[in-house]
N, C-alpha and C. Protein backbone atom coordinates (compact mmCIF):
# COMPACT_ATOMS: atom_id res chain seq x y z
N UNK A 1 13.67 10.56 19.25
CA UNK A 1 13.21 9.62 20.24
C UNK A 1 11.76 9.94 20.59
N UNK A 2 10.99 8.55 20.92
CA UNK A 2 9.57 9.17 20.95
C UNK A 2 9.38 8.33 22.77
N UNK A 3 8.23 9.07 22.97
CA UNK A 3 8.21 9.08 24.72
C UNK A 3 6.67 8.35 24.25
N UNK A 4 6.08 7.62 25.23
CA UNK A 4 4.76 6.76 25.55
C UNK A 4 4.04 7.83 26.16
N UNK A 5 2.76 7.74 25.20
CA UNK A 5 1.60 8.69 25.96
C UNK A 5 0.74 7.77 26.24
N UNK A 6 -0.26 8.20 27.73
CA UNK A 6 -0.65 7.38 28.53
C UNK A 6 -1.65 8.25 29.07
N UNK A 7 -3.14 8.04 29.21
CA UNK A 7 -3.66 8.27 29.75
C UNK A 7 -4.40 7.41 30.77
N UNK A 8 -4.47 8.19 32.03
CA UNK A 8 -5.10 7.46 32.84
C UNK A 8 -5.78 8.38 33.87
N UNK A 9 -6.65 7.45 34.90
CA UNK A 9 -7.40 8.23 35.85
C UNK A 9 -6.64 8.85 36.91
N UNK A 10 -6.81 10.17 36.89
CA UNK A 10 -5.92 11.29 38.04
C UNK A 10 -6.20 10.40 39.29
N UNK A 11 -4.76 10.36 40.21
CA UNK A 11 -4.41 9.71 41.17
C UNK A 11 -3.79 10.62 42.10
N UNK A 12 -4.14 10.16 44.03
CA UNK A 12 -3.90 11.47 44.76
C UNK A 12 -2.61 12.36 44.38
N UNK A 13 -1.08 11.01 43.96
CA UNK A 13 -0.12 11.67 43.85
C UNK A 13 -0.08 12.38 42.36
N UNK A 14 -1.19 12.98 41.51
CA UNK A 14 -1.01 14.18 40.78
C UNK A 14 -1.34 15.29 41.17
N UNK A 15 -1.43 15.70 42.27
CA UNK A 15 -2.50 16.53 42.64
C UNK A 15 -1.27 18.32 42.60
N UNK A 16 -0.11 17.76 42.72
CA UNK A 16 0.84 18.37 42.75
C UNK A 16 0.90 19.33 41.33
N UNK A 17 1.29 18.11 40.44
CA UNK A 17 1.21 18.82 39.29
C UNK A 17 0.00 18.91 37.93
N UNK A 18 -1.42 18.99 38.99
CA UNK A 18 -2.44 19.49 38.35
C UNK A 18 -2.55 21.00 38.89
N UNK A 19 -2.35 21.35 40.05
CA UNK A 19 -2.39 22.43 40.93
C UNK A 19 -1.63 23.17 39.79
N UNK A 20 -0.20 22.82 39.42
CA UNK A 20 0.50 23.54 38.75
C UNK A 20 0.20 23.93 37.63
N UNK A 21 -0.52 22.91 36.59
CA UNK A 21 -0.21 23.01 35.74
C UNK A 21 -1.76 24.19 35.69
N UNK A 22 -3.14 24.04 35.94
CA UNK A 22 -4.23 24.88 36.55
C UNK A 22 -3.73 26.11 36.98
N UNK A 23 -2.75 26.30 37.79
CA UNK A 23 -2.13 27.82 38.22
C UNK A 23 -2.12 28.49 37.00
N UNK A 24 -0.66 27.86 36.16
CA UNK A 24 -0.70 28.48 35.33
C UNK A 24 -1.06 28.79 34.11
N UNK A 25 -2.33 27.69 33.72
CA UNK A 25 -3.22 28.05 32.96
C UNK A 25 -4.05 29.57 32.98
N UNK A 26 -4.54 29.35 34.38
CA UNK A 26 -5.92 30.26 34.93
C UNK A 26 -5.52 31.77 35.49
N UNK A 27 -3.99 31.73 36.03
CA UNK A 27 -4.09 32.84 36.85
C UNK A 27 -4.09 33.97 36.21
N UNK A 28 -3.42 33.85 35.29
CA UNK A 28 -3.76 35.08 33.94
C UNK A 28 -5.14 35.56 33.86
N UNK A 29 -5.78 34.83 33.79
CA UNK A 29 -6.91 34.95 33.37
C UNK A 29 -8.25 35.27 34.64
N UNK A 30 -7.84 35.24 35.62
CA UNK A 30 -8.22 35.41 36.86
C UNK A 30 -9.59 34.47 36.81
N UNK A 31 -8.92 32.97 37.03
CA UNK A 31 -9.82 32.04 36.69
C UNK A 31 -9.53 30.90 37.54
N UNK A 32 -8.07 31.06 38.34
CA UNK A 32 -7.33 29.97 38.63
C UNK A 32 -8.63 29.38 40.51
N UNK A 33 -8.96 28.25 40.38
CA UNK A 33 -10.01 28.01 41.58
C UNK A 33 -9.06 27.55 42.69
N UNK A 34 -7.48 26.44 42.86
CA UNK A 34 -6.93 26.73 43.39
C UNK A 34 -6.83 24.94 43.96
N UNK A 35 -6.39 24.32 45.08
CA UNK A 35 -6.40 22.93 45.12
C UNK A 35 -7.48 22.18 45.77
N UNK A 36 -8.29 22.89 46.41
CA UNK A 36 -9.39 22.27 47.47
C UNK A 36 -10.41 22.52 46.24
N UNK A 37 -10.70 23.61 45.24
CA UNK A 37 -11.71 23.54 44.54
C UNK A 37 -11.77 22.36 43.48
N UNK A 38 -10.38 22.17 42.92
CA UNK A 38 -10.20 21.22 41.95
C UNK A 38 -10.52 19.25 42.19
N UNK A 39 -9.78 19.79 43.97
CA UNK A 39 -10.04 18.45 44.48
C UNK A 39 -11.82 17.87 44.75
N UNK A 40 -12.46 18.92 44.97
CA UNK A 40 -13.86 18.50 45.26
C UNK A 40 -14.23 17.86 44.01
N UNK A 41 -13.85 18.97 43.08
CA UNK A 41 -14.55 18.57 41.76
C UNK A 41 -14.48 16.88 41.31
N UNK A 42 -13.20 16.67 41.41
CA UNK A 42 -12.67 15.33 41.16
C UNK A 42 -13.23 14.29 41.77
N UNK A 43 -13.60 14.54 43.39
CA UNK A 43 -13.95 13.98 44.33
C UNK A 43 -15.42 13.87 43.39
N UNK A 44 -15.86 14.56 43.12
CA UNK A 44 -17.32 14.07 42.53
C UNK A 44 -17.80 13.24 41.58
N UNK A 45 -16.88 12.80 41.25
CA UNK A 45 -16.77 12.02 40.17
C UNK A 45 -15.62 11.31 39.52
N UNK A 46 -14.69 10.90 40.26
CA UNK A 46 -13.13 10.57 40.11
C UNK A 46 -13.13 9.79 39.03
N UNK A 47 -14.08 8.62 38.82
CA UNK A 47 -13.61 7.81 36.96
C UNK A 47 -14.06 9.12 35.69
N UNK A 48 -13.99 9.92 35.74
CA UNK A 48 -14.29 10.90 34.72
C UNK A 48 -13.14 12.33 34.46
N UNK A 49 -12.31 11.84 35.71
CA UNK A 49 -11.01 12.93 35.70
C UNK A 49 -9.14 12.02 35.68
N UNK A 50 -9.01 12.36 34.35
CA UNK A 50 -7.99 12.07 34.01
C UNK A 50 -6.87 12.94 33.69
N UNK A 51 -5.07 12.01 34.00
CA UNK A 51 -4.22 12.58 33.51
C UNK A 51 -3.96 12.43 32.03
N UNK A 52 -2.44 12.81 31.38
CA UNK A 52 -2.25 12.59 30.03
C UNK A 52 -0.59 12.76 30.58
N UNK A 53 0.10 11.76 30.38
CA UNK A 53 1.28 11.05 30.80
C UNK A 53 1.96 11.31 29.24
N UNK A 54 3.07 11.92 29.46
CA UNK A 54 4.40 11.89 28.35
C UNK A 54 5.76 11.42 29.04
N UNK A 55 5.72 10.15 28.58
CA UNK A 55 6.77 9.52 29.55
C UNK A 55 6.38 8.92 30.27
N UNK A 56 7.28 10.00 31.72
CA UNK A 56 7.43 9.91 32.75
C UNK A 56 6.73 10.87 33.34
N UNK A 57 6.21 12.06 32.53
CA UNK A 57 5.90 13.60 32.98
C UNK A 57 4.37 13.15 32.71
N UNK A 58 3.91 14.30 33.91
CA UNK A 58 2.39 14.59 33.52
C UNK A 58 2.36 15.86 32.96
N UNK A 59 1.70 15.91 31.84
CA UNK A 59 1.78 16.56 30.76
C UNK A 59 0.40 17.38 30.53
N UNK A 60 -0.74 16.76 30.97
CA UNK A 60 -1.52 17.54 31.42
C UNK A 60 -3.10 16.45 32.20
N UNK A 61 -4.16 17.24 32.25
CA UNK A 61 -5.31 16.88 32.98
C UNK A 61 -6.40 17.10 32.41
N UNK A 62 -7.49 16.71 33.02
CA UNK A 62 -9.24 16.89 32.78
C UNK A 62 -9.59 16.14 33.65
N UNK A 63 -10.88 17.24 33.72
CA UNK A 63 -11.48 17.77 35.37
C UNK A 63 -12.89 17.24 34.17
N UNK A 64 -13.88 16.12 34.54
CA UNK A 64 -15.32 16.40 33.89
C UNK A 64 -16.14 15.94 34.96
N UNK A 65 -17.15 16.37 35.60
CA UNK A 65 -18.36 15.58 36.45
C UNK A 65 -20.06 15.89 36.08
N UNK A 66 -20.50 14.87 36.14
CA UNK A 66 -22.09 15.08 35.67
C UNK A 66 -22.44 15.97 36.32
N UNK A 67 -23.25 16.95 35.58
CA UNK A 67 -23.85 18.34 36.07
C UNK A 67 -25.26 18.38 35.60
N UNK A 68 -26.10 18.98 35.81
CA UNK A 68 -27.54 19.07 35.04
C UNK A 68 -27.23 20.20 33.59
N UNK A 69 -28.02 20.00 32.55
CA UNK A 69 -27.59 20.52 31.60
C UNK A 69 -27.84 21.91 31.86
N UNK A 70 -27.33 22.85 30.86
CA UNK A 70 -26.99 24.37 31.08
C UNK A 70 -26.94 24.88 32.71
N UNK A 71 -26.51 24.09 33.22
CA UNK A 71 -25.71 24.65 34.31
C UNK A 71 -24.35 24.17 34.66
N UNK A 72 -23.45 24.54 35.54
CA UNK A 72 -22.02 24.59 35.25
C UNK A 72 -21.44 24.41 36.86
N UNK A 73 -20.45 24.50 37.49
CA UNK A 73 -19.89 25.02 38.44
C UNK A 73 -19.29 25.93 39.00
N UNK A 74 -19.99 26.26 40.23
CA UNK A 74 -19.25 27.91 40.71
C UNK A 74 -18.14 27.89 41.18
N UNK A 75 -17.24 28.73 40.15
CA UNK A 75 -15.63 28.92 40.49
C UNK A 75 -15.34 29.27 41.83
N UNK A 76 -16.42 30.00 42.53
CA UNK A 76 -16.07 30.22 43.87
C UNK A 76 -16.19 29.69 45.31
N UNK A 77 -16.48 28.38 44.99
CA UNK A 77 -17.24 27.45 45.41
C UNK A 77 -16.35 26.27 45.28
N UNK A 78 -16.43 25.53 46.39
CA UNK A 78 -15.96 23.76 46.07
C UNK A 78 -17.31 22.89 45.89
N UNK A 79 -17.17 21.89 45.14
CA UNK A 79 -18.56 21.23 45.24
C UNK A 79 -18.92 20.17 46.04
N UNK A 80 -20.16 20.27 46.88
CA UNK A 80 -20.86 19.74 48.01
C UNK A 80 -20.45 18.95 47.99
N UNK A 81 -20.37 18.52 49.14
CA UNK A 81 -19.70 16.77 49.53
C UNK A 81 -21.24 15.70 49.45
N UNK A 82 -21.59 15.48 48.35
CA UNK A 82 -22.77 14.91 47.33
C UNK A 82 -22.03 13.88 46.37
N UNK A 83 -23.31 13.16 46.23
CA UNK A 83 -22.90 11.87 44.55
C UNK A 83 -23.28 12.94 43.60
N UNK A 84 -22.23 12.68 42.59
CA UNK A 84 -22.42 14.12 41.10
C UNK A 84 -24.33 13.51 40.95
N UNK A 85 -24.06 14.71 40.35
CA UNK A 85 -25.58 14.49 39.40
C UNK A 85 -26.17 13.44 38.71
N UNK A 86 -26.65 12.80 38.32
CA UNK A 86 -27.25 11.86 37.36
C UNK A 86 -28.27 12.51 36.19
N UNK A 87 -27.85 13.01 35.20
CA UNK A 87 -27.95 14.05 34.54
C UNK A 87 -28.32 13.51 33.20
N UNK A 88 -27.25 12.85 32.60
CA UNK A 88 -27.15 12.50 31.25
C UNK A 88 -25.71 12.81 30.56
N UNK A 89 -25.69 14.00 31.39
CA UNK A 89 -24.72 15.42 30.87
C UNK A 89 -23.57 15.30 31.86
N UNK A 90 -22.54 15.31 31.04
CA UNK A 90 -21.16 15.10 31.16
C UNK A 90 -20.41 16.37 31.24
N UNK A 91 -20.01 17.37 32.45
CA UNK A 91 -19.87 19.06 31.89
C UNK A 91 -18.07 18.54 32.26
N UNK A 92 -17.49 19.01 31.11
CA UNK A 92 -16.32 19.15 31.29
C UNK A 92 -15.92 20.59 31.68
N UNK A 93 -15.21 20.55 32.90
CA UNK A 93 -15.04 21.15 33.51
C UNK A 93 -13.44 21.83 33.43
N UNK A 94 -12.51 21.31 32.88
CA UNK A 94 -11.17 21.89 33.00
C UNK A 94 -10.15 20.83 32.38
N UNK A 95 -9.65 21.56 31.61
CA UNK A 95 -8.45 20.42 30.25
C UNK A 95 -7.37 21.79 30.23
N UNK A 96 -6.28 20.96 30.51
CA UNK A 96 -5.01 21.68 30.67
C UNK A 96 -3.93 20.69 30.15
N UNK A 97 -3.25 21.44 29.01
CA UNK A 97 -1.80 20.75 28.85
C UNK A 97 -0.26 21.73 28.61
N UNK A 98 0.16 21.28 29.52
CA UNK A 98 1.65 22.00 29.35
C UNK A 98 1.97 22.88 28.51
N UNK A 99 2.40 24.21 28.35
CA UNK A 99 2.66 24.80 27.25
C UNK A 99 3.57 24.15 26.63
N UNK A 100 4.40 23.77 26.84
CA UNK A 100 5.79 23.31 25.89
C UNK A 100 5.50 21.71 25.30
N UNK A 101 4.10 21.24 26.07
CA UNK A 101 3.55 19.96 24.97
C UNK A 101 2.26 20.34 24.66
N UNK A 102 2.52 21.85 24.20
CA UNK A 102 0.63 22.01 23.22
C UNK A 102 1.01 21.59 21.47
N UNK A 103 -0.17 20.97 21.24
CA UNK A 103 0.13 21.29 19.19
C UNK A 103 0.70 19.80 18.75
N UNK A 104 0.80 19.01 19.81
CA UNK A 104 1.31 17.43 20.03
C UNK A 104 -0.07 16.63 19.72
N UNK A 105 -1.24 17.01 20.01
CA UNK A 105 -2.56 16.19 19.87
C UNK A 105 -2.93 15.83 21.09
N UNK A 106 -2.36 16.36 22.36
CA UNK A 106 -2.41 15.37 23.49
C UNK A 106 -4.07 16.24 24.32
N UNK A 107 -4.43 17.23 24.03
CA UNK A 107 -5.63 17.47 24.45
C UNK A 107 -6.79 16.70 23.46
N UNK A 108 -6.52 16.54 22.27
CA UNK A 108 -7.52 16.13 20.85
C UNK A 108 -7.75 13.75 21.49
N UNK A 109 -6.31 14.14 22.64
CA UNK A 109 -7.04 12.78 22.91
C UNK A 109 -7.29 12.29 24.22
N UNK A 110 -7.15 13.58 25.11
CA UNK A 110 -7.79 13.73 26.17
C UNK A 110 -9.50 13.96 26.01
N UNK A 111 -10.13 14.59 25.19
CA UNK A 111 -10.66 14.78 24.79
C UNK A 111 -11.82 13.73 24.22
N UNK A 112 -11.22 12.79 23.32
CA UNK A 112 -11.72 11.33 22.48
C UNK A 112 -11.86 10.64 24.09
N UNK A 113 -10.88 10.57 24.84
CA UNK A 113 -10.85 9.56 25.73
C UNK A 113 -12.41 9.99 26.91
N UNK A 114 -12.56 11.30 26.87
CA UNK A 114 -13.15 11.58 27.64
C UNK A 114 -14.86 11.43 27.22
N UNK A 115 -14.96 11.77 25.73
CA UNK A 115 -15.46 11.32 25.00
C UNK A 115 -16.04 9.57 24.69
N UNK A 116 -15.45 8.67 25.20
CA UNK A 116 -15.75 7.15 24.82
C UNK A 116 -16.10 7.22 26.20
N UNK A 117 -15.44 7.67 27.42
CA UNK A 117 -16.04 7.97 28.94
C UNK A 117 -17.59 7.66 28.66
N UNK A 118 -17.85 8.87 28.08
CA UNK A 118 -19.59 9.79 28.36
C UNK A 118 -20.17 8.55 27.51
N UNK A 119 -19.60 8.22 26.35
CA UNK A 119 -20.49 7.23 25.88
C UNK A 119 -20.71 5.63 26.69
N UNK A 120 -19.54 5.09 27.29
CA UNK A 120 -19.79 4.16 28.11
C UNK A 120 -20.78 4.34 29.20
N UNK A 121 -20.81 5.74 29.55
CA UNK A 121 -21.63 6.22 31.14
C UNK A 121 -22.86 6.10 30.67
N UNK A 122 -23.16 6.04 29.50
CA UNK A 122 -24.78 6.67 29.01
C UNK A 122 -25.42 7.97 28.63
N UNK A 123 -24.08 8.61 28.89
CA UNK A 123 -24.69 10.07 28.93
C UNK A 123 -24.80 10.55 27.33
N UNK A 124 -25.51 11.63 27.47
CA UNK A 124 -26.20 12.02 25.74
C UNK A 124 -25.46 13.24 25.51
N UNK A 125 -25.08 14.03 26.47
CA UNK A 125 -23.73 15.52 26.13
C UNK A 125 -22.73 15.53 26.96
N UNK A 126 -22.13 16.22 26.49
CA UNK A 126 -20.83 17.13 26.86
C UNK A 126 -20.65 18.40 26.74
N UNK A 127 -21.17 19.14 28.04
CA UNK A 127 -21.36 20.51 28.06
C UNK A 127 -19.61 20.80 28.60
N UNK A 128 -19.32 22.58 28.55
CA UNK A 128 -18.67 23.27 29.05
C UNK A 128 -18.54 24.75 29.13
N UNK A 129 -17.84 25.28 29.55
CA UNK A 129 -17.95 26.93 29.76
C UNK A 129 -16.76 27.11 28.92
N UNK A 130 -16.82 28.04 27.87
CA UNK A 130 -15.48 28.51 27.01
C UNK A 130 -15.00 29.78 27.95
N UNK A 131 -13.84 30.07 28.21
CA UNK A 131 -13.29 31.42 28.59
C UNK A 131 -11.92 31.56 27.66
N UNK A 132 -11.83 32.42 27.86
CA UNK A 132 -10.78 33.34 27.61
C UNK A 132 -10.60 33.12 26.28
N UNK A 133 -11.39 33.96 25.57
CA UNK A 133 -11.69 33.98 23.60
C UNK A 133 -11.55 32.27 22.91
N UNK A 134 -11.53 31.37 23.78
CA UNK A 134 -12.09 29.98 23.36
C UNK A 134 -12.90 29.11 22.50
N UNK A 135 -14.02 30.57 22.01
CA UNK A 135 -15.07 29.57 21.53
C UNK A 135 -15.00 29.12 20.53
N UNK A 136 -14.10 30.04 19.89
CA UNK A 136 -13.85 29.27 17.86
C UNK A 136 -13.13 28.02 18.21
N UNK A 137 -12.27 27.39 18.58
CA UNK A 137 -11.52 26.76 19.46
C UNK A 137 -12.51 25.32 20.06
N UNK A 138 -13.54 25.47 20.69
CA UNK A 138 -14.22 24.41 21.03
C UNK A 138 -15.75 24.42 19.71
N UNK A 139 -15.72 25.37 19.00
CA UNK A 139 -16.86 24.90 18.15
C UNK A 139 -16.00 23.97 16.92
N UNK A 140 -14.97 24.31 16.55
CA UNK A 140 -14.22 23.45 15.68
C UNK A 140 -14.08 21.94 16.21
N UNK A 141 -14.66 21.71 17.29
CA UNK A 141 -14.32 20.17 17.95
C UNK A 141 -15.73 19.68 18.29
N UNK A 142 -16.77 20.51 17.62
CA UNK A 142 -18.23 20.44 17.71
C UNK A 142 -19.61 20.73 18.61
N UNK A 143 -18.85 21.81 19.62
CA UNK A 143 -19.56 22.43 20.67
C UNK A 143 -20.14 23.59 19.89
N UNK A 144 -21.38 24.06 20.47
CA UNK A 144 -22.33 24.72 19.89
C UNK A 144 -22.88 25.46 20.66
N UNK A 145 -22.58 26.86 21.19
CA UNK A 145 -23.26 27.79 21.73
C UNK A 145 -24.56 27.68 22.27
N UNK A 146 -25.04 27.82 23.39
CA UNK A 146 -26.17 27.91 23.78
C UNK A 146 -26.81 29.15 24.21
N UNK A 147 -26.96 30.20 23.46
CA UNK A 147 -27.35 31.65 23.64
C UNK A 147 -28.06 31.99 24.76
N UNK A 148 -29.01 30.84 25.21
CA UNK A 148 -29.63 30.77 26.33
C UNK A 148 -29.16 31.01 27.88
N UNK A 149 -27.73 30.26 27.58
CA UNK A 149 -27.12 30.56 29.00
C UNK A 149 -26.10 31.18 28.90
N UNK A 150 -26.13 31.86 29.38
CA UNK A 150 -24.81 32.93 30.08
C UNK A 150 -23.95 32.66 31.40
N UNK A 151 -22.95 32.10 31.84
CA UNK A 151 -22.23 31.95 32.65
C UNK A 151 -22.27 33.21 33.14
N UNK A 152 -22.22 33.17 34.48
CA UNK A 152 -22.01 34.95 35.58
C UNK A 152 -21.20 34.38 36.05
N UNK A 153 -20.65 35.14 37.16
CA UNK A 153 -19.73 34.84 38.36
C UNK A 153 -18.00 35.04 37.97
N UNK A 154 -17.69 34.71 38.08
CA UNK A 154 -16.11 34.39 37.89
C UNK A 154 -15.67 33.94 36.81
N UNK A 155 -16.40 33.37 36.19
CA UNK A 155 -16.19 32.77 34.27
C UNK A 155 -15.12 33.77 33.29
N UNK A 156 -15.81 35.23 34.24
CA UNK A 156 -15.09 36.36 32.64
C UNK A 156 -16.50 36.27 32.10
N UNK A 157 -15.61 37.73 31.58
CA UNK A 157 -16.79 38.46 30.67
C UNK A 157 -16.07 37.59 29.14
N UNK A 158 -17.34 37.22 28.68
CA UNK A 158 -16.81 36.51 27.18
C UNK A 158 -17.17 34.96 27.20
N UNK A 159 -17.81 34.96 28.40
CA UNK A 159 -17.56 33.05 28.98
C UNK A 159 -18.97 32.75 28.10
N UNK A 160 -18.54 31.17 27.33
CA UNK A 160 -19.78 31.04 26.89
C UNK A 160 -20.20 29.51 26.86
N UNK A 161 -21.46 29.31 27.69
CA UNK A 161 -21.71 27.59 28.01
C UNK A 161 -21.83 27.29 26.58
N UNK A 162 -21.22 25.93 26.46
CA UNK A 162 -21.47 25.33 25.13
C UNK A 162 -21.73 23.93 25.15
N UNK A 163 -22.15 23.12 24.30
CA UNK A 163 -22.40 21.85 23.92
C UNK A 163 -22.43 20.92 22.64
N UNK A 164 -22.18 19.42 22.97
CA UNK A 164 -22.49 18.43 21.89
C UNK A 164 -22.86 17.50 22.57
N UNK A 165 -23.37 16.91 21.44
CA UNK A 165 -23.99 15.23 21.71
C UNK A 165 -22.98 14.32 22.01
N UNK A 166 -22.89 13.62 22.85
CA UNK A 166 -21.88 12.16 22.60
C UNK A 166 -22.44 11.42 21.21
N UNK A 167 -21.48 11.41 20.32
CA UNK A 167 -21.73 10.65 19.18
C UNK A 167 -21.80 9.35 19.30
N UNK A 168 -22.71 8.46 18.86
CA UNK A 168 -22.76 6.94 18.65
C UNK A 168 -21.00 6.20 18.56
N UNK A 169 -20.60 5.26 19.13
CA UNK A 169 -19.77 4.65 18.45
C UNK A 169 -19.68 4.28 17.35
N UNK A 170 -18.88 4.45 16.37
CA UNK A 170 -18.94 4.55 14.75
C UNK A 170 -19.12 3.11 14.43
N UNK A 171 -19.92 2.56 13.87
CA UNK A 171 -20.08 0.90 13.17
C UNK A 171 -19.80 0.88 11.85
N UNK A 172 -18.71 -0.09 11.62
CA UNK A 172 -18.18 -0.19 10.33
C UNK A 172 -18.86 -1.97 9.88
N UNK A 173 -18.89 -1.69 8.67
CA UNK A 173 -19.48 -2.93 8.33
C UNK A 173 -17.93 -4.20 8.25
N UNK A 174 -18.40 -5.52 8.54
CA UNK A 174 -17.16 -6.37 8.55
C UNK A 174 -17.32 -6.29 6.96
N UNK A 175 -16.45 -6.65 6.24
CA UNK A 175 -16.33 -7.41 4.98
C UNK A 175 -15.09 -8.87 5.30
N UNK A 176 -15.87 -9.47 4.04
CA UNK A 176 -15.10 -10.88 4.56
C UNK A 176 -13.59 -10.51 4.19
N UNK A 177 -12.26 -11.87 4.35
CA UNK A 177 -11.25 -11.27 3.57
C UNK A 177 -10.39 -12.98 4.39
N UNK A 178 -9.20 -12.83 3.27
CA UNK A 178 -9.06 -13.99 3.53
C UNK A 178 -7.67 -13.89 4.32
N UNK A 179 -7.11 -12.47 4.64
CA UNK A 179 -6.10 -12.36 5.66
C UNK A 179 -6.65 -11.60 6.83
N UNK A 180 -5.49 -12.40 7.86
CA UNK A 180 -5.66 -11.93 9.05
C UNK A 180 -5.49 -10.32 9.06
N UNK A 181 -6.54 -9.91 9.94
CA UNK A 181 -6.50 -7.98 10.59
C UNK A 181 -4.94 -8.43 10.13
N UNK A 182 -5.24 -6.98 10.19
CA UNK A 182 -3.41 -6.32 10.47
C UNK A 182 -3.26 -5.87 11.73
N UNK A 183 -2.51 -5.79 12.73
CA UNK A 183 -2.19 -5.67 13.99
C UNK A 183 -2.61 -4.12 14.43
N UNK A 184 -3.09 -4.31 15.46
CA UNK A 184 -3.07 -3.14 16.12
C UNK A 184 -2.18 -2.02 16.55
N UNK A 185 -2.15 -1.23 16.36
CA UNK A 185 -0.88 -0.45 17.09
C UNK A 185 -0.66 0.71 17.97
N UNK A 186 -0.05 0.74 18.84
CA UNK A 186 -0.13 1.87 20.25
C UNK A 186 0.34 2.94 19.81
N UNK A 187 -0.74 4.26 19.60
CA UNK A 187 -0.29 5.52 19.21
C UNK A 187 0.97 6.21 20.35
N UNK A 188 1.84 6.58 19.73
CA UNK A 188 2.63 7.55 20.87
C UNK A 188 3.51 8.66 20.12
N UNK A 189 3.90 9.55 20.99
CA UNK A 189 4.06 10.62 19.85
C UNK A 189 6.38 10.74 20.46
């Protein structure tokens, strides 16, 4: 049996099980910021923070708000009650999915989605901070080290700002043809 995946923009009543699912991503890792930090973040930029719906379940999240480039947000810190940045730069800030729905694709399209985001917004990157031995992990999805900056603070030792371009929307050439498209169809896993 296959369940409907759904993404959409985080709404007050997830706040429950983003908290959760963030706990137990981060606390291991002594990374976890906690519900007032997560909420500011969101607050700064709410069309840019989305869930990822399996079913009925929220399955996981992403946290992204315009930031100025090579800089990031302080984990110890909520962010100013301000309009985000107008930057260019899209810093994704926090992508979490369920352990028991990782390896499904459902971050690879949290990700795309967040991705067609930055390109509708105008923006030209998508920065983030890698932790916890991450970086092979986000350079395989086309983020690229910036040696220049070093995350301090609360990141972890190992934390490393990274980046890409928002890629162009891909243009395919029409060719003529004398049947109709073939139908569209709703991915779900």
């Amino acid at each position: 049996m296959t369940e409907t995946v759904r993404i959409r923009t985080l709404a007050d009543g997830d706040w429950d099980a983003v908290v959760a699912l963030e706990r137990d991503a981060y606390t291991g890792l002594g990374l976890s910021e906690g519900r007032a930090a997560l909420q500011s973040r969101a607050a700064a930029s709410p069309d840019t923070c989305f869930v990822v719906d399996v079913g009925a379940r929220t399955a996981g999240y992403l946290l992204a708000l315009p930031y100025p480039p090579h800089r990031y947000p302080d984990l110890t810190r909520t962010e100013a009650a301000r309009s985000a940045f107008e930057s260019g730069n899209l810093h994704l800030h926090d992508i979490v999915v369920a352990p028991g729905l990782r390896r499904r694709g459902l971050g690879r399209h949290l990700l795309h989605h967040l991705t067609a985001t930055a390109r509708a917004r105008g923006d030209e990157r998508i920065s983030l901070v890698a932790v916890g031995g991450t970086e092979r992990f986000w350079s395989a999805r086309g983020f690229v080290a910036e040696p220049g900056v070093v995350p301090v603070g609360a990141y972890g030792d190992g934390a490393v700002y990274m980046s890409r371009p928002v890629a162009a929307a891909r243009q395919t050439r029409a060719r003529p043809s004398l049947s109709p498209p073939a139908p569209t169809l709703r991915e779900v896993s």
